[in-house]
Protein backbone atom coordinates (compact mmCIF):
# COMPACT_ATOMS: atom_id res chain seq x y z
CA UNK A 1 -3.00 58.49 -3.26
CA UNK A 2 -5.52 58.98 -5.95
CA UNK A 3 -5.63 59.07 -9.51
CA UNK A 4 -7.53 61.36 -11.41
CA UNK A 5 -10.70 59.27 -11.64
CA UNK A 6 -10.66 59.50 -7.94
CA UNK A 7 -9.74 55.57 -7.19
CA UNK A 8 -7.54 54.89 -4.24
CA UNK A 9 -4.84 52.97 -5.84
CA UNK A 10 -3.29 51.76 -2.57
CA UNK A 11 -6.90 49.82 -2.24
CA UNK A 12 -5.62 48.07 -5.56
CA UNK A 13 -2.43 47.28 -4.28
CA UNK A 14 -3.64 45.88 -1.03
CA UNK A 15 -6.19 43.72 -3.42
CA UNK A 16 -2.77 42.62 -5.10
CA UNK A 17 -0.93 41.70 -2.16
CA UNK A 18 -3.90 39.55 -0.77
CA UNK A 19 -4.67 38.03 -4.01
CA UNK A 20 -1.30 36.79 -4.32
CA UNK A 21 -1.54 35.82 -0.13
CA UNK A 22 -4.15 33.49 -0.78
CA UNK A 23 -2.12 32.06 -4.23
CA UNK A 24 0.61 31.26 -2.46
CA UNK A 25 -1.24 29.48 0.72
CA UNK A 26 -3.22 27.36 -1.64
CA UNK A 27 0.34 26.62 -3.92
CA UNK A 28 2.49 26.27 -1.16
CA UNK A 29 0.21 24.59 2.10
CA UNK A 30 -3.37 23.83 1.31
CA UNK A 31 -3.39 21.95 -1.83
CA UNK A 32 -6.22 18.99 -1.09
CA UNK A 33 -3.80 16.36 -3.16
CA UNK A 34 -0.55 16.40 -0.93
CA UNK A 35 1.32 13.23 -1.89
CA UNK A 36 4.30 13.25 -3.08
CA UNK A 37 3.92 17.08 -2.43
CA UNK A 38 7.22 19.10 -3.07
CA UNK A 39 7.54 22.84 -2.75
CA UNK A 40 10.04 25.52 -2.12
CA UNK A 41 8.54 26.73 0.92
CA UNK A 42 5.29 27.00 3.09
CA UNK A 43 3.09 29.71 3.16
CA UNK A 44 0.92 28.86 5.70
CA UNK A 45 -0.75 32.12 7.06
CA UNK A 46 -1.72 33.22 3.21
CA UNK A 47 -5.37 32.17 4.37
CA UNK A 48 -5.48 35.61 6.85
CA UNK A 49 -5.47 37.54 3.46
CA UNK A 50 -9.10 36.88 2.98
CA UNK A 51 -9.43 38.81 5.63
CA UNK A 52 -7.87 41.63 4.53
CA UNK A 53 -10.52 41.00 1.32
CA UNK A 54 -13.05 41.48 3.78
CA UNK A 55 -11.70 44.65 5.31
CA UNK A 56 -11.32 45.89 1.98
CA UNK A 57 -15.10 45.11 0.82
CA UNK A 58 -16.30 46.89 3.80
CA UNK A 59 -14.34 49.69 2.96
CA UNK A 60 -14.95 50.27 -1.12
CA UNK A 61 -18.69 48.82 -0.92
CA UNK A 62 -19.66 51.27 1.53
CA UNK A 63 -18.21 53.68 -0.61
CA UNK A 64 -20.10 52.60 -3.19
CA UNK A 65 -23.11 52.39 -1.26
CA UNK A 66 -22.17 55.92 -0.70
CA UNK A 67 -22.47 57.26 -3.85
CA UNK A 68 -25.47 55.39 -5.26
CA UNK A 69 -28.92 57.11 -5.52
CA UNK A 70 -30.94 54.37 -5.70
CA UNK A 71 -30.72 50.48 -4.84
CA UNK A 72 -31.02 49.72 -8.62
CA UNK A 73 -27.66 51.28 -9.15
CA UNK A 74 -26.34 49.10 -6.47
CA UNK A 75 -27.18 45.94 -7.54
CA UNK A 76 -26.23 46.42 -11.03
CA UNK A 77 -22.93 47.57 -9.86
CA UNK A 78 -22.34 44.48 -7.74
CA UNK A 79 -23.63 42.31 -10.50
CA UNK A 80 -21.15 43.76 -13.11
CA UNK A 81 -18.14 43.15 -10.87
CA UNK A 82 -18.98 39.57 -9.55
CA UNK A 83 -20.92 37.39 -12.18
CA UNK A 84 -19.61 37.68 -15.42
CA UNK A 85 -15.77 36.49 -14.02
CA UNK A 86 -17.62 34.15 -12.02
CA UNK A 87 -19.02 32.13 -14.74
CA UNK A 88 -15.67 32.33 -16.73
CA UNK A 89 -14.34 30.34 -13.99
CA UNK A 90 -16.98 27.81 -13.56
CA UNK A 91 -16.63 27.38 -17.40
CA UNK A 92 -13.09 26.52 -16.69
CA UNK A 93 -13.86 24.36 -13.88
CA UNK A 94 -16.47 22.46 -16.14
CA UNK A 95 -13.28 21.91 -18.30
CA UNK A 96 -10.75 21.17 -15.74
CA UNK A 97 -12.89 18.57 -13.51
CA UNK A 98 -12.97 15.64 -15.70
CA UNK A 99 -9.25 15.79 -15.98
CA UNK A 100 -8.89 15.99 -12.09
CA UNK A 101 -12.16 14.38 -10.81
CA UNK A 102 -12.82 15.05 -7.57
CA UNK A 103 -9.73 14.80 -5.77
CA UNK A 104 -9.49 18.25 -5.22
CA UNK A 105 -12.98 19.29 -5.26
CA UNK A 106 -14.24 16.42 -2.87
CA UNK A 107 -17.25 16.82 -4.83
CA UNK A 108 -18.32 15.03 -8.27
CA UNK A 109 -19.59 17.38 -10.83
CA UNK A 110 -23.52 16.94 -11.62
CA UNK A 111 -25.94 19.04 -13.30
CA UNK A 112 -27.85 20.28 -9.97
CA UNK A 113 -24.62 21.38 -8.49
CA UNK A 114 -23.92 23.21 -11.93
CA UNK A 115 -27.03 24.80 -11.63
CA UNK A 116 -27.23 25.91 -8.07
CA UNK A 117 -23.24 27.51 -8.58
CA UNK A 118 -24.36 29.55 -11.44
CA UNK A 119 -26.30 31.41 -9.07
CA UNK A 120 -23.44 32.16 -6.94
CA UNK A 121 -25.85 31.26 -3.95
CA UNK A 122 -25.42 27.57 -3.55
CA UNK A 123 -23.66 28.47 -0.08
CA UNK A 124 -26.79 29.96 1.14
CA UNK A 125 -28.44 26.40 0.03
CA UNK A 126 -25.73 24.34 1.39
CA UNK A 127 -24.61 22.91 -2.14
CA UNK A 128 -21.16 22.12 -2.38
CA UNK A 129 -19.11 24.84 -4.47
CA UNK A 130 -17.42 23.39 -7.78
CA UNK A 131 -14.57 25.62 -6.54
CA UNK A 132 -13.33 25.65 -3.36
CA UNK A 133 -12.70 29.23 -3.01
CA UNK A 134 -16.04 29.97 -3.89
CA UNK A 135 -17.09 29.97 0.02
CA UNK A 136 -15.71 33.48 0.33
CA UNK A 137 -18.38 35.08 -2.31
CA UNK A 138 -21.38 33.43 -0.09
CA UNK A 139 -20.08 35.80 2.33
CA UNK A 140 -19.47 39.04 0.21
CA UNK A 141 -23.36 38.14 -0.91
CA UNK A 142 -24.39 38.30 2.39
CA UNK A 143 -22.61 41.44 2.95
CA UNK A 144 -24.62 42.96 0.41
CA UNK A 145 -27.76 42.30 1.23
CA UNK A 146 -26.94 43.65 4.35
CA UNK A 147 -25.82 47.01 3.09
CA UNK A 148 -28.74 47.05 0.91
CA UNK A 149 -31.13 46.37 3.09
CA UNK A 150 -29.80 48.99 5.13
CA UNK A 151 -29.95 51.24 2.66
CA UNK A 152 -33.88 50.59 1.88
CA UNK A 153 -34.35 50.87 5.31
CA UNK A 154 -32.99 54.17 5.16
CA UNK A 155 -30.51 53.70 8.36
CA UNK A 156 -27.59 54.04 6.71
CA UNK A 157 -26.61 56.67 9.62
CA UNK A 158 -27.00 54.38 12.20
CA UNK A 159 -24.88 51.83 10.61
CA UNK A 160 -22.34 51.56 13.08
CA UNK A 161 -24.77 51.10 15.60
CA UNK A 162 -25.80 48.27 13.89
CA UNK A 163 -22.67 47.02 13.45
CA UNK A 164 -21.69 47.22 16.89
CA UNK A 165 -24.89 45.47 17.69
CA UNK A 166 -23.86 42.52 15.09
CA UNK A 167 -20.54 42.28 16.81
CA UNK A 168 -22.11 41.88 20.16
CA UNK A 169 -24.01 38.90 18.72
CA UNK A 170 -21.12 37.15 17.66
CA UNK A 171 -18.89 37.34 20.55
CA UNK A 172 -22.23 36.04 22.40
CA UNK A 173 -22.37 33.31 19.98
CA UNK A 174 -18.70 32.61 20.00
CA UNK A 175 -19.27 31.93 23.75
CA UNK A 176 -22.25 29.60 23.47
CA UNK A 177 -20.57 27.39 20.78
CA UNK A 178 -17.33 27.24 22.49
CA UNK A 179 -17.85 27.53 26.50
CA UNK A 180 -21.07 26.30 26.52
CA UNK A 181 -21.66 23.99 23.37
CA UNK A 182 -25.37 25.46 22.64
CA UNK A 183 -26.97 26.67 19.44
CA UNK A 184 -24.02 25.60 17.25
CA UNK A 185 -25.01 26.49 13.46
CA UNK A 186 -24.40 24.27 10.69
CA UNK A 187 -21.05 25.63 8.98
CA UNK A 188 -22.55 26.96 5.59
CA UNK A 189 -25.01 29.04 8.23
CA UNK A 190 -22.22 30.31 9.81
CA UNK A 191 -20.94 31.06 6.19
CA UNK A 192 -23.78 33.15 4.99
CA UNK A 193 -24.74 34.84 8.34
CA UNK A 194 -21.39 36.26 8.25
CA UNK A 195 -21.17 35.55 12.09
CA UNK A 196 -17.52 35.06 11.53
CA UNK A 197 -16.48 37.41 9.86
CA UNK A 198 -18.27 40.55 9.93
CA UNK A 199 -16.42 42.70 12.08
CA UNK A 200 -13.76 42.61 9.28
CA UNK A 201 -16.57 44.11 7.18
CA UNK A 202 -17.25 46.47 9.77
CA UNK A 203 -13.79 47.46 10.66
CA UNK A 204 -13.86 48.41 6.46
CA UNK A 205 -16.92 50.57 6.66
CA UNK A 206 -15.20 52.21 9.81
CA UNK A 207 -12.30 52.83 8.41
CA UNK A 208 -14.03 54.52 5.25
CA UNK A 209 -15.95 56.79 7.07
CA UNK A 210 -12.86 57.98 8.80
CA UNK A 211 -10.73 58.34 5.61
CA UNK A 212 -13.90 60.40 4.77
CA UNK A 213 -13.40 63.24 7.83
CA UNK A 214 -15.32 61.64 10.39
CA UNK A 215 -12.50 60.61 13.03
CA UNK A 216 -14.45 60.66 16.23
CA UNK A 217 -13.38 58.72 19.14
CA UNK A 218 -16.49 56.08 18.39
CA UNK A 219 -15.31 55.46 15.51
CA UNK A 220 -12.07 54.50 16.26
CA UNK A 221 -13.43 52.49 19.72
CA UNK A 222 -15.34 50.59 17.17
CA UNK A 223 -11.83 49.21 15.06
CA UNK A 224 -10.30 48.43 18.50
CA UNK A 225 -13.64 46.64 19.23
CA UNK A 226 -13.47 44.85 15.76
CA UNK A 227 -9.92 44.04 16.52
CA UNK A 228 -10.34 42.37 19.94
CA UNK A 229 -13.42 40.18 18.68
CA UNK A 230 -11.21 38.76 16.07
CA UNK A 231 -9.31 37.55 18.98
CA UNK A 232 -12.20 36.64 21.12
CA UNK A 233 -14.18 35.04 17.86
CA UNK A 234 -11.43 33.15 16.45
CA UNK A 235 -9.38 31.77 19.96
CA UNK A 236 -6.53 32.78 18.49
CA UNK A 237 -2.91 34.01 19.32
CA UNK A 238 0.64 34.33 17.63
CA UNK A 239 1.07 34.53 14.48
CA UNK A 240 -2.55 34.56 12.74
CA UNK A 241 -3.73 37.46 14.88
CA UNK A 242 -0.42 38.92 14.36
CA UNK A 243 -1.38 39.08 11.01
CA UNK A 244 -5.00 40.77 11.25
CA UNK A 245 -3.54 43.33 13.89
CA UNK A 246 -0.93 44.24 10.75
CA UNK A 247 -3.62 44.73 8.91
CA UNK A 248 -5.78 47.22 10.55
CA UNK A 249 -2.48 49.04 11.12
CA UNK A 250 -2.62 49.19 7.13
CA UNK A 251 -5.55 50.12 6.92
CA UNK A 252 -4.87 53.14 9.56
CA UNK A 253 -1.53 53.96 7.03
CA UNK A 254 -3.83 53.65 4.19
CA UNK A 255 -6.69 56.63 5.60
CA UNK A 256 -3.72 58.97 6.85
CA UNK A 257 -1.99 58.62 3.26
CA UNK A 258 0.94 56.96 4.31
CA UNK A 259 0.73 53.59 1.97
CA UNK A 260 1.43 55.49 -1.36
CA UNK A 261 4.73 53.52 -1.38
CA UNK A 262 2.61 50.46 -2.22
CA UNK A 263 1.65 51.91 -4.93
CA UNK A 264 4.07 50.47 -7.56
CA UNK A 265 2.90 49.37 -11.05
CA UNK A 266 3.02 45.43 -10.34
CA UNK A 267 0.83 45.74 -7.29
CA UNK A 268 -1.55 47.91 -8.99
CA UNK A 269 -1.25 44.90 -11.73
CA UNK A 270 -2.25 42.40 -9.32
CA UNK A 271 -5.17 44.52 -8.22
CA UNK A 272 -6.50 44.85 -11.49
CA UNK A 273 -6.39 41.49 -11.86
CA UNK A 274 -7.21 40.01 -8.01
CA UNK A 275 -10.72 38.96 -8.76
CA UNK A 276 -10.09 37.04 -11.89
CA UNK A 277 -6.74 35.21 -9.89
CA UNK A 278 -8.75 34.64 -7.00
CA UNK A 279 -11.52 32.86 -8.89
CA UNK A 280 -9.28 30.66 -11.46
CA UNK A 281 -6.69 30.08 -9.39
CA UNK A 282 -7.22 26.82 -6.81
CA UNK A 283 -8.14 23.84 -9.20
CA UNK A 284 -6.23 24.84 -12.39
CA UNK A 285 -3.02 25.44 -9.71
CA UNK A 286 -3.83 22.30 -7.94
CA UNK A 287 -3.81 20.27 -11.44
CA UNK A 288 -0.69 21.54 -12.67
CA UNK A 289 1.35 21.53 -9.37
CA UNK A 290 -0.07 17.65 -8.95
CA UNK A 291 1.52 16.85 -12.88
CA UNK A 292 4.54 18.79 -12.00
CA UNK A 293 5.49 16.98 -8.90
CA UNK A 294 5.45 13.67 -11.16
CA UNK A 295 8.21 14.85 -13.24
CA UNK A 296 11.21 13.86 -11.82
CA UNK A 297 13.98 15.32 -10.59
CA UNK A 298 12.46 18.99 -11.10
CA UNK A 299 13.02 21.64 -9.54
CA UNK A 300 10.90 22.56 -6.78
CA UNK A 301 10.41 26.37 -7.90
CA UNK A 302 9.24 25.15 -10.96
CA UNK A 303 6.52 23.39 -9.37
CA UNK A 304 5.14 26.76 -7.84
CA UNK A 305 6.59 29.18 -10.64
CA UNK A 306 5.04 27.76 -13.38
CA UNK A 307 0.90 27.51 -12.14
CA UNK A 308 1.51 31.25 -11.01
CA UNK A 309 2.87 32.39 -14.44
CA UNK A 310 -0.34 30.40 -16.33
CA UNK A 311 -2.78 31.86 -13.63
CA UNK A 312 -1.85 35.45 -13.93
CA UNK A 313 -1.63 35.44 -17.42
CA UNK A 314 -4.60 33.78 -17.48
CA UNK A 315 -6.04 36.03 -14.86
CA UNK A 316 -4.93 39.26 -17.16
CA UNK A 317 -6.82 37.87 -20.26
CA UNK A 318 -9.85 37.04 -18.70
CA UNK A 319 -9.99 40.89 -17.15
CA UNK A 320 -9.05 42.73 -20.34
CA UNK A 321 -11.04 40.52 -22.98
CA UNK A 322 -13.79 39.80 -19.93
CA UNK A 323 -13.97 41.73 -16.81
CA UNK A 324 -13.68 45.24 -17.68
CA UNK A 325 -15.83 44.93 -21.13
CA UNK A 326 -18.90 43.36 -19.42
CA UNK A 327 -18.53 46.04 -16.43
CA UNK A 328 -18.72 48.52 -18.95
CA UNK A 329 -21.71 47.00 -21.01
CA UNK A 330 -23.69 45.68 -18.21
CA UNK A 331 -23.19 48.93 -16.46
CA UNK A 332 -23.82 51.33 -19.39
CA UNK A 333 -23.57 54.85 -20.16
CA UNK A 334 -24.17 55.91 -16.50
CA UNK A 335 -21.05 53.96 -14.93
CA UNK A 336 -18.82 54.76 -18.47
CA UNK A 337 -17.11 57.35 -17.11
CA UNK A 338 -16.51 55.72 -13.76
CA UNK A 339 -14.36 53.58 -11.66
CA UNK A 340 -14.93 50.02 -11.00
CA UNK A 341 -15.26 48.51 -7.68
């Protein structure tokens, strides 16, 4: 379904579902500070939703990509969405360390590590991120320089050639650092060359450029081929690739219009919001769930219910008084009148 500014709400609800995903893994299982931990319930595979973040960059920034006419447009665009929320939430961070020190950052706060995160690329640098979750934007970077440089190069028709190539390279890889235990890549390499997660990205662009009329059997060979390397690239089974084979079938719902039942006014809430969550979520979560769990003889809902209620509402401010105003000013008259990515 669209709206009348021609934005695919069931993209926003799928951006609300995974936002909340990845909430509830770090609230329920990952939280760095674990004793004494004491929760409703485990939500262990909330991590695969960053996957389904992936899938759904590849998918609205090849759109985007798309509809540009020049790579100016593009990067201001990009810009808009990711750095003015960004340094909200290191702000916050810079608030919320000295009351938590590094416990949950593993990291002590200093001025070159404020520095190099106000760039956003301190992943490609291999500087520890004042926020954990931070690692997945080192990624999304990379994924735009690699559509833009695509588009410069002007072979933004051969694209899923290129992509297939890409995949090729890290299955190959996969097997050298696993079978063979050659040309292993230091982890923030891995992070910024994408080589573990860019047939997600892939699968996105795929699956946009079917939604868009162009459902030849390549294309759909090439999400099959995204969907076995997941399995091939990440060794993995049960449950987890469970989870990223449920969300390519989404995805498939989503191009033939048969998600519109997703789209329901808290979802598309979420959505709205799924950035801002995403960013302030982790730390400020961590510190209230870690106070909480002192308190005793409280209910264990409480202990989750209560860092979800402060980080969406926080989440919601920060987009309406934040987000959507600098988008709009940043962007100017030429991206007034349209939707943001």
């Amino acid at each position: 379904m669209k709206n009348k500014s021609d934005r695919l709400l069931e993209l926003d609800a799928l951006r609300g579902l995974a936002a909340l995903g990845v909430v509830l893994f770090h609230y329920t299982f990952y939280n760095p500070n674990k004793i004494g931990y004491v929760v409703p319930f485990s939500f262990a595979y909330g991590a695969e939703c960053v996957h389904l973040f992936f899938v759904i960059s590849g998918f609205v920034i090849f759109m985007t990509l798309d509809k540009i006419a020049n790579a100016q447009s593009f990067i201001i665009s990009r810009f808009s969405r990711l750095y003015p929320v960004y340094w909200i939430s290191i702000l916050l961070n810079v608030i919320l360390i000295p009351l938590i020190g590094n416990q949950f950052t593993g990291h002590e706060l200093s001025i070159k590590r404020l520095l190099y995160n106000i760039t956003m690329f301190q992943g490609h640098l291999n500087i520890p991120n004042i926020d954990g979750v931070y690692w997945t934007l080192t990624v999304e970077l990379s994924f735009y320089v690699f559509l833009l440089s695509i588009f410069l190069l002007k072979v933004t028709d051969h694209i899923v050639s290129i992509g297939i190539g890409y995949v090729l390279l890290q299955i190959l890889y996969t097997k050298l650092k696993y079978f063979f235990h050659v040309f292993v890549l230091p982890d923030h390499v891995e992070t910024f060359t994408m080589i573990r997660y860019f047939h997600f990205f892939l699968a996105g662009m795929v699956f946009y450029k079917i939604w868009k009329g162009e459902k030849s059997f390549a294309n759909h060979f090439v999400i099959v081929l995204c969907f076995l390397a997941e399995r091939i690239i990440s060794g993995r089974w049960g449950p987890s690739f469970a989870i990223t084979g449920l969300i390519f079938l989404m995805f498939y719902f989503l191009i033939n219009h048969k998600l519109k039942f997703l789209n329901h006014p808290v979802l598309i809430f979420l959505g709205a919001i799924s950035y801002s969550l995403y960013l302030i979520h982790a730390n400020m979560g961590f510190l209230m769930i870690d106070r909480l769990n002192k308190i005793p003889a409280i209910n264990s809902w409480i202990i989750i219910l209560v860092p979800i209620a402060v980080s969406v509402s926080l989440a919601f401010l920060i987009h309406k008084t934040i987000e959507v105003p600098a988008m709009k000013y940043i962007r100017g008259k030429k991206y007034r009148q349209s939707t943001a990515t």
